[in-house]
Protein backbone atom coordinates (compact mmCIF):
# COMPACT_ATOMS: atom_id res chain seq x y z
CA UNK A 1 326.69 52.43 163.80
CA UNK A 2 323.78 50.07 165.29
CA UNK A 3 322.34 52.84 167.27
CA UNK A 4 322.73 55.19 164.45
CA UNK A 5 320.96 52.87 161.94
CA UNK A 6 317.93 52.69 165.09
CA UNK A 7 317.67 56.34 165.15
CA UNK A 8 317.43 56.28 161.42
CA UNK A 9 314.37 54.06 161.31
CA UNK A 10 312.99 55.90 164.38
CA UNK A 11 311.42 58.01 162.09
CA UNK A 12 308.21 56.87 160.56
CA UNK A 13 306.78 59.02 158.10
CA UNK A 14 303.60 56.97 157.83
CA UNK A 15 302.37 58.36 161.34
CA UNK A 16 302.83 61.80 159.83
CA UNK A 17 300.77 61.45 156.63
CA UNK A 18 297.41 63.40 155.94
CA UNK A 19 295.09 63.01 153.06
CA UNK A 20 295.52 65.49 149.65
CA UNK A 21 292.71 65.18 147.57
CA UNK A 22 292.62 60.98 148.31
CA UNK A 23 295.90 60.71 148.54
CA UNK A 24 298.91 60.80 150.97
CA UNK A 25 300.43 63.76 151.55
CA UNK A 26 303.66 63.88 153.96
CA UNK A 27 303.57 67.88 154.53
CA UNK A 28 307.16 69.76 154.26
CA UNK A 29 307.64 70.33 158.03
CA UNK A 30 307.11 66.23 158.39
CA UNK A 31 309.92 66.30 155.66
CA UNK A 32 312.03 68.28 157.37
CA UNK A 33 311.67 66.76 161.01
CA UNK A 34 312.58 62.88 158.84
CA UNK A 35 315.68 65.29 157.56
CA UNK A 36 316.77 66.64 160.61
CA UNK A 37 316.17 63.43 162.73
CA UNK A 38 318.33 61.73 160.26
CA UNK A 39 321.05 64.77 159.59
CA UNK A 40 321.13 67.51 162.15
CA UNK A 41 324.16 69.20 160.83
CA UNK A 42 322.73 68.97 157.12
CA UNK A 43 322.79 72.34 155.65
CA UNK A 44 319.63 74.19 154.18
CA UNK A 45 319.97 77.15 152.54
CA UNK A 46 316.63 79.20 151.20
CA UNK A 47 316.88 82.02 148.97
CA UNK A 48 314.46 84.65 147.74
CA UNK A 49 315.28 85.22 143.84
CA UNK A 50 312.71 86.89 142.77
CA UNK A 51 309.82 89.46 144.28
CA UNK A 52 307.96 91.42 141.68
CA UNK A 53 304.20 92.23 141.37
CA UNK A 54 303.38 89.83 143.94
CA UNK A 55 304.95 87.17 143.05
CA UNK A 56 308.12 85.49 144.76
CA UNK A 57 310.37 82.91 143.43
CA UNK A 58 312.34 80.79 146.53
CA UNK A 59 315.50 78.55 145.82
CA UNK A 60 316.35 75.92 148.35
CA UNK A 61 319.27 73.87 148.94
CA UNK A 62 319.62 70.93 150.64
CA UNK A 63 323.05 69.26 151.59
CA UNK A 64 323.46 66.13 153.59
CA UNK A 65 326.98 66.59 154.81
CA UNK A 66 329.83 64.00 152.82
CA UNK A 67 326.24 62.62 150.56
CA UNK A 68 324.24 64.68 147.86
CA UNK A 69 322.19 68.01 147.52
CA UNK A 70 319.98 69.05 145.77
CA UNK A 71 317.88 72.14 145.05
CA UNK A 72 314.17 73.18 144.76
CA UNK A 73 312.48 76.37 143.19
CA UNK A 74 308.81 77.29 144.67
CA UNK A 75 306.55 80.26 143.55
CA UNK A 76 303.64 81.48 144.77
CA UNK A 77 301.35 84.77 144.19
CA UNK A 78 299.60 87.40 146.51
CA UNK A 79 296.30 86.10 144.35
CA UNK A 80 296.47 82.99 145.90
CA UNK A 81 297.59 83.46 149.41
CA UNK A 82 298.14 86.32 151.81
CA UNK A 83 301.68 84.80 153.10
CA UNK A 84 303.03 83.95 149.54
CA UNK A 85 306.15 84.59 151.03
CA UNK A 86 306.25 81.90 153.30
CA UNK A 87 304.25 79.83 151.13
CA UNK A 88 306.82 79.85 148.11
CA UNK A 89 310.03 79.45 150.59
CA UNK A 90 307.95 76.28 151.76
CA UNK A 91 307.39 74.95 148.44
CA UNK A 92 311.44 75.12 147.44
CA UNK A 93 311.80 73.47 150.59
CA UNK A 94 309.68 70.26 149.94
CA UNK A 95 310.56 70.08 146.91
CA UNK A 96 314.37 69.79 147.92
CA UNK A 97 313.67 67.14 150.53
CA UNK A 98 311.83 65.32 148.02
CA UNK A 99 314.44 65.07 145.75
CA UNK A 100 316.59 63.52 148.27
CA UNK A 101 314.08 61.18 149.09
CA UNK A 102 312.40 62.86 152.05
CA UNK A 103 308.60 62.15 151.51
CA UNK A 104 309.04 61.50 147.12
CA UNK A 105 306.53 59.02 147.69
CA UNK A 106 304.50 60.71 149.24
CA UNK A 107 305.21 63.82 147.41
CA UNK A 108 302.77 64.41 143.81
CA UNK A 109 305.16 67.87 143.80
CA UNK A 110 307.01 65.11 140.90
CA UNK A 111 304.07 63.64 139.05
CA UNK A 112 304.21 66.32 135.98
CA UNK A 113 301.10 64.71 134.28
CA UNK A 114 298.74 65.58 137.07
CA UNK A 115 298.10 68.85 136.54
CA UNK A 116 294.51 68.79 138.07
CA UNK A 117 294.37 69.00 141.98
CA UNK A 118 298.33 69.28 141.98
CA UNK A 119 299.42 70.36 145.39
CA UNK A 120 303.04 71.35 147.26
CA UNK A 121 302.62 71.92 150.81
CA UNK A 122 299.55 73.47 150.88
CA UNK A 123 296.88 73.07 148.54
CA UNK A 124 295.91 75.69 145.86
CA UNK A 125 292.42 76.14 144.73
CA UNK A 126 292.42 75.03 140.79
CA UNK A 127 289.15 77.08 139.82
CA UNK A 128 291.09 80.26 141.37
CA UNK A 129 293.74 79.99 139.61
CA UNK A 130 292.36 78.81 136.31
CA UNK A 131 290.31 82.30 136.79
CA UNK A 132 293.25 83.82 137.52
CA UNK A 133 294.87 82.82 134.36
CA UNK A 134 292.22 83.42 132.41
CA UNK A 135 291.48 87.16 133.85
CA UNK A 136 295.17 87.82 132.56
CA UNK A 137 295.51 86.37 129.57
CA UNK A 138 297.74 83.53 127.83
CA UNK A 139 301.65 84.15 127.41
CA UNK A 140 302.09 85.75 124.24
CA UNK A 141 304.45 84.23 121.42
CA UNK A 142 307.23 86.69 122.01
CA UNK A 143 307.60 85.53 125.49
CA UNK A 144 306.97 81.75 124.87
CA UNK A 145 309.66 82.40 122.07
CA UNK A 146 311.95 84.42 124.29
CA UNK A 147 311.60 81.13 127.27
CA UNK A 148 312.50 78.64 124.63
CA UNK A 149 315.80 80.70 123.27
CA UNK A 150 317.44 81.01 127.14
CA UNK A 151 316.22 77.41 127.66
CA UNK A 152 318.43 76.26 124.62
CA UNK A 153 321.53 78.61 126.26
CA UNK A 154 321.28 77.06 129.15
CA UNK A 155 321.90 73.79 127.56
CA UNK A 156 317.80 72.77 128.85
CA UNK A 157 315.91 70.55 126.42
CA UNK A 158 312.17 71.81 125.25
CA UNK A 159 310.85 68.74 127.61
CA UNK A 160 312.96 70.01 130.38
CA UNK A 161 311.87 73.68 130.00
CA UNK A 162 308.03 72.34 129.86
CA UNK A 163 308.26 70.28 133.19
CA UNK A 164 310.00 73.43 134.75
CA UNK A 165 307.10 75.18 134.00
CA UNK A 166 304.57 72.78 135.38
CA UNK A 167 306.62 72.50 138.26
CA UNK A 168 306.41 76.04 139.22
CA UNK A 169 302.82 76.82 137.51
CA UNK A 170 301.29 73.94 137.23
CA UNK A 171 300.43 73.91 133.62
CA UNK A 172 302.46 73.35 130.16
CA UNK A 173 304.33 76.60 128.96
CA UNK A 174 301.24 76.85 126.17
CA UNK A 175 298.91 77.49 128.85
CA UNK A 176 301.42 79.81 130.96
CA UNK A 177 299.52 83.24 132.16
CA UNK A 178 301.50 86.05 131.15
CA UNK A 179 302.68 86.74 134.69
CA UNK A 180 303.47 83.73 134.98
CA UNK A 181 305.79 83.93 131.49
CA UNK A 182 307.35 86.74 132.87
CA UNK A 183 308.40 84.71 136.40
CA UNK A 184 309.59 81.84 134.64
CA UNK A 185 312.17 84.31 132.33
CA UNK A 186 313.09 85.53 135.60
CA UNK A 187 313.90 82.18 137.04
CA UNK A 188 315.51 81.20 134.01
CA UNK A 189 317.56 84.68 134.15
CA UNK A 190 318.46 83.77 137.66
CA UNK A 191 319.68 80.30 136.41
CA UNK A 192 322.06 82.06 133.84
CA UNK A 193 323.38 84.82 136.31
CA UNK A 194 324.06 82.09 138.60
CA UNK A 195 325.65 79.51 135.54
CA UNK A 196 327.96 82.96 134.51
CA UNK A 197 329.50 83.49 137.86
CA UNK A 198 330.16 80.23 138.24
């Protein structure tokens, strides 16, 4: 138990931190090294939902064995980087890890108010994809209206449905792109498929 508890505090994140627009940033692979160091027979489990128009959705699952889990969701677009793939997979992964403590505080993935300079893993340039946004449009009021209805049958609180969507867009569902609308039904689809067979 002793030399468990040592190899536990072997890992020090703080030697692993880099700076994210003036603030530190523990990357996802640091994340995952402090996970595996302390759990190598934890499971994770990643999951491509959705792939449409460039755009992937990722689900990750985290599972320390006999403790908790948890689950992140990470998008990214072929607009904003050539491996999207990898880059949304990576995204669901931190954001996993952070939510079983691996890196939160170093993590702004969970700070929902700072929309500006928001990062995951790696950074995303916030005049690209405010052009981006604008180039196609605002999310129209049938699909804002259509989010909000499978929110409430999925039992998900307006709040809850408006952090989801800064989580995965980085912006409030008023100032969703259309594209972006349309991945956000798709992840809330995928949510409901996955609450039905269950």
């Amino acid at each position: 138990m002793a030399s468990e508890r040592t190899e536990r505090q072997g890992f020090d994140p703080s030697k692993f931190l880099t700076k994210v627009n003036g603030n530190d940033y523990l990357e996802v692979k640091w994340r995952l090294l402090w996970f595996r160091t302390d759990h190598p027979d934890g499971e994770i489990e990643t999951e491509l939902v959705e792939h449409r128009d460039g755009v992937a959705v990722f689900r990750a699952r985290v599972k320390v064995p006999g403790g908790g889990s948890a689950t992140g969701w990470g998008s990214e677009s072929a607009e904003d980087f050539t491996d999207y793939l990898e880059k949304a997979e990576t995204k669901a992964l931190g954001r996993a890890l952070a939510a079983l403590g691996y890196g939160t505080q170093f993590c702004p993935d969970f700070e929902f108010g700072a929309v500006e300079q928001r990062v995951v893993d790696a950074p995303v340039d916030a005049a690209r994809l405010s052009g981006r946004r604008a180039l196609g449009g605002r999310a129209t009021p049938r699909q804002l209206e259509y989010l909000r209805d499978m929110a409430r049958r999925l039992g998900m609180t307006e709040e809850e449905l408006e952090a989801q969507a800064r989580e995965q867009f980085g912006a409030g569902l008023e100032e969703l792109a259309r594209q972006d609308a349309s991945a956000l039904i798709e992840t809330l689809r995928q949510r409901r498929s996955a609450h039905e067979a269950a």
